[in-house]
Protein backbone atom coordinates (compact mmCIF):
# COMPACT_ATOMS: atom_id res chain seq x y z
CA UNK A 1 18.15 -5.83 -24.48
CA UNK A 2 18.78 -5.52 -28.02
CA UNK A 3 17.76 -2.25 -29.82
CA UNK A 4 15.93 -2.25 -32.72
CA UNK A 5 15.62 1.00 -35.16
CA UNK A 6 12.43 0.43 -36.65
CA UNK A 7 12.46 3.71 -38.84
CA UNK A 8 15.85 2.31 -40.68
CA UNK A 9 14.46 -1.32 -40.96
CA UNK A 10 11.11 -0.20 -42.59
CA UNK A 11 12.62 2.21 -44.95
CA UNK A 12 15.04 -0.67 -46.66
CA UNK A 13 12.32 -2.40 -46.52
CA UNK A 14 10.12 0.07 -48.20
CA UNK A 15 12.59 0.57 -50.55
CA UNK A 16 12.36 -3.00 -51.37
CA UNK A 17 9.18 -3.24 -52.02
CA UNK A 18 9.43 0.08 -54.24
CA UNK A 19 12.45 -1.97 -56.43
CA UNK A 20 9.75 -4.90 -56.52
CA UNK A 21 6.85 -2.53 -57.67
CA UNK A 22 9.08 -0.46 -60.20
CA UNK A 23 9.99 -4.03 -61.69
CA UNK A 24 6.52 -4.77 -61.65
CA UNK A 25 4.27 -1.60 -62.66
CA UNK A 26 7.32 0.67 -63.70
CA UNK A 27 9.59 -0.44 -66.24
CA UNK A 28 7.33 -0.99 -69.18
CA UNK A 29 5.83 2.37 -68.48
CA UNK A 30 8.84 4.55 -68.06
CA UNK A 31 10.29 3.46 -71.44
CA UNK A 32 7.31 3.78 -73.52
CA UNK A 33 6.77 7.54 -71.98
CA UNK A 34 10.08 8.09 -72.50
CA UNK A 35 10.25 6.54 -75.88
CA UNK A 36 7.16 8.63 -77.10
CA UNK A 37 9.28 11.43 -75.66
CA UNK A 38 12.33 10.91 -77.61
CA UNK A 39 10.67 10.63 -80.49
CA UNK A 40 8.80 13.78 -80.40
CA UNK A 41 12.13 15.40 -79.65
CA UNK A 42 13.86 13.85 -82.92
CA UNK A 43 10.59 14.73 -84.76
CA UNK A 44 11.05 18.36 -83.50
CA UNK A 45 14.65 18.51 -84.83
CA UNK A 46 14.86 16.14 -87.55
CA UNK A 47 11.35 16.00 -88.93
CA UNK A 48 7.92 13.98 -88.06
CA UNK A 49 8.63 10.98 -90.22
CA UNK A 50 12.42 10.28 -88.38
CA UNK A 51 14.95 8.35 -90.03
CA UNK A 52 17.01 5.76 -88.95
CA UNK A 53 20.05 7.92 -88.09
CA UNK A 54 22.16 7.32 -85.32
CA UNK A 55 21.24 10.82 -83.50
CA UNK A 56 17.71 9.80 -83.98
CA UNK A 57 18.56 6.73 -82.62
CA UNK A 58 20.80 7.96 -79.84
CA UNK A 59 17.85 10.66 -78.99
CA UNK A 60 15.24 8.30 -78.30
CA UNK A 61 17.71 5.54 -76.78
CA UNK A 62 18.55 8.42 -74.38
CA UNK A 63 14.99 9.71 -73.66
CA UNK A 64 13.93 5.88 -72.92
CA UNK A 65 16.85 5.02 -70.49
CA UNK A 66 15.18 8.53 -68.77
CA UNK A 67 12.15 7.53 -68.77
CA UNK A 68 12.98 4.44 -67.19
CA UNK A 69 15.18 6.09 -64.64
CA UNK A 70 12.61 8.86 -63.90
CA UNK A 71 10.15 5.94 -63.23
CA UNK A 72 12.36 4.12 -60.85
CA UNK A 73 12.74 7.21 -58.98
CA UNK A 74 9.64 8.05 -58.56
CA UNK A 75 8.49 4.29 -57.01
CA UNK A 76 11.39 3.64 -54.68
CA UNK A 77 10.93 6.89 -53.19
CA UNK A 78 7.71 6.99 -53.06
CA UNK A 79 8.11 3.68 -50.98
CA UNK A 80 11.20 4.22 -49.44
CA UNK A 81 9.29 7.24 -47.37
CA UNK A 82 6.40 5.50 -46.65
CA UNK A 83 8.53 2.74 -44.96
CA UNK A 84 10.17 6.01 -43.15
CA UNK A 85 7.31 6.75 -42.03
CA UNK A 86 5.81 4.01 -40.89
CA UNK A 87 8.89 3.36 -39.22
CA UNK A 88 9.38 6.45 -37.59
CA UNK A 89 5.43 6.31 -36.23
CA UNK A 90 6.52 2.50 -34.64
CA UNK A 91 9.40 3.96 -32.99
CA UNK A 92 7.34 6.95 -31.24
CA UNK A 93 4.11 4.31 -30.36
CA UNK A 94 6.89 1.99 -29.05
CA UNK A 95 9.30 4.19 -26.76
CA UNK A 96 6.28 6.61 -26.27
CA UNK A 97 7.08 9.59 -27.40
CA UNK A 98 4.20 11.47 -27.62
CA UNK A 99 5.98 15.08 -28.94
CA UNK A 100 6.00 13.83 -32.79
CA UNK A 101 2.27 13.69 -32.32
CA UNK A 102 1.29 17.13 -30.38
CA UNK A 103 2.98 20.28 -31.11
CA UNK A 104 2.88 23.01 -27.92
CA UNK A 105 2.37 26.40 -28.96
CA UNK A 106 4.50 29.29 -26.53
């Protein structure tokens, strides 16, 4: 009989799901936040009407790739431990393992 590890399987697959979403929902978001970010940032140090300077430049560029980053984060882990969880809730229903459910007290 073949064994099957249903908490692995769901979390790649959760973290699928969480790459699909963050393509999705995530992208777009992450580097206009960030963006708005970076420019506050190069307002703070370089004044609220900011030139077209390469540290300006490089501030906000920087600010939108974490942004982005932050963002993609946030949604395949988000997913990815759903999955685990799901998984990890098939794999006690299906060997029966009732002690993940109940906790004895001494």
């Amino acid at each position: 009989m073949k064994d099957t590890n249903y908490t692995k399987k769901l979390a790649y697959m959760g973290a699928g799901c969480g790459v699909v979403l963050f393509a999705v929902f995530g992208l777009l978001p992450g580097s206009f936040l960030g963006g708005a970010m970076g420019l506050n940032i190069a307002g703070i140090i370089f004044g609220t009407p900011v030139g077209s300077g390469l540290v300006p430049r490089m501030i906000v560029a920087a600010s939108i790739l974490v942004g982005v980053m932050v963002s993609g984060l946030m949604f395949i882990m988000a997913s990815t431990t759903l999955g685990w969880l799901g998984g990890t809730v098939a794999d006690a229903i299906r060997t029966g393992n009732r002690e993940l459910a109940t906790a004895e007290h001494k």
